[in-house]
Protein backbone atom coordinates (compact mmCIF):
# COMPACT_ATOMS: atom_id res chain seq x y z
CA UNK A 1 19.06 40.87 8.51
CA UNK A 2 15.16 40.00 8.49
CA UNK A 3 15.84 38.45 12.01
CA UNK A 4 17.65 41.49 13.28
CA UNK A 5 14.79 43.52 12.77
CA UNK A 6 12.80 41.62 14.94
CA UNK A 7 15.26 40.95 17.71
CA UNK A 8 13.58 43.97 19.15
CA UNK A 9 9.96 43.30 19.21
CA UNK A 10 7.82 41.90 21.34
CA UNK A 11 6.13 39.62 19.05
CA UNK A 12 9.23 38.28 18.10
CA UNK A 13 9.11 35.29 21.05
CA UNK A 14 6.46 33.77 19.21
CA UNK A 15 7.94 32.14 16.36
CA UNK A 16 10.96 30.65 18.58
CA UNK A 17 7.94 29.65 21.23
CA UNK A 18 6.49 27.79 17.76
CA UNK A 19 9.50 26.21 16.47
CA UNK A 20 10.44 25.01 20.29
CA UNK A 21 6.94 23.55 20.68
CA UNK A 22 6.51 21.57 17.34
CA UNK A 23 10.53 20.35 18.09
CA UNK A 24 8.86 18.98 21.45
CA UNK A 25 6.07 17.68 19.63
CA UNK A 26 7.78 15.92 17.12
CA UNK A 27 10.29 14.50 19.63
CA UNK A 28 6.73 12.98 21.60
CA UNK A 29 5.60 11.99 18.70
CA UNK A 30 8.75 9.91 17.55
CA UNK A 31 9.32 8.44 21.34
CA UNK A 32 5.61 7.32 21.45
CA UNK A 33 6.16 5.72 17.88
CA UNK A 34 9.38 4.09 19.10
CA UNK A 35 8.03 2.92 22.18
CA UNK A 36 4.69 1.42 19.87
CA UNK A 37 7.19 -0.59 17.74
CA UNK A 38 8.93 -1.87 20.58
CA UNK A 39 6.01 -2.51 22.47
CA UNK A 40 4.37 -5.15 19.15
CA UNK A 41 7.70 -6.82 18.98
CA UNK A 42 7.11 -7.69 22.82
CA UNK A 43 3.72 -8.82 22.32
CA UNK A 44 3.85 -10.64 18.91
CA UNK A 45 7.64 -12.38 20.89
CA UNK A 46 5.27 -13.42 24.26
CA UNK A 47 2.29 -14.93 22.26
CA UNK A 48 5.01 -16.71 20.10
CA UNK A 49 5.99 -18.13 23.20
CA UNK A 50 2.43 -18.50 24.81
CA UNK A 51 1.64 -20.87 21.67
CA UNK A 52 5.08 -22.54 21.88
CA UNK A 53 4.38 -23.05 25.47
CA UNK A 54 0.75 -24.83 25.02
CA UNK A 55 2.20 -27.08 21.79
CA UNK A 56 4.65 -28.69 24.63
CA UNK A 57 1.88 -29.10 27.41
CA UNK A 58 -0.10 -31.02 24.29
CA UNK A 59 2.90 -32.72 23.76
CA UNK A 60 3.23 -33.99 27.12
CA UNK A 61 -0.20 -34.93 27.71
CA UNK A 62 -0.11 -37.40 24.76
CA UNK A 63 2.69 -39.39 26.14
């Protein structure tokens, strides 16, 4: 009923223009934090390998 009120306003755009932009906001938010995560697993898995990498070179060198 409260909504139906308002339906004929002009202000009334302004709290579905709110809601839509903190939906957007919190969907940036959550990819950025996604893509964050994703991107340490990548690094911590490549200097894993970097180090694995130089223990073998060692390795060879001393035979």
């Amino acid at each position: 009923m409260f909504l139906r009120n308002h339906l004929d306003e002009k202000g009334a755009i302004y709290p579905i223009a709110i809601v839509f932009f903190m939906s957007a906001l919190l969907m940036l938010s959550h990819s950025l934090m996604l893509y964050s995560i994703q991107y340490k697993t990548y690094d911590g898995l490549e200097n894993t390998h970097r180090h694995a990498t130089i223990l073998l070179l060692i390795e060879i060198e001393q035979k």
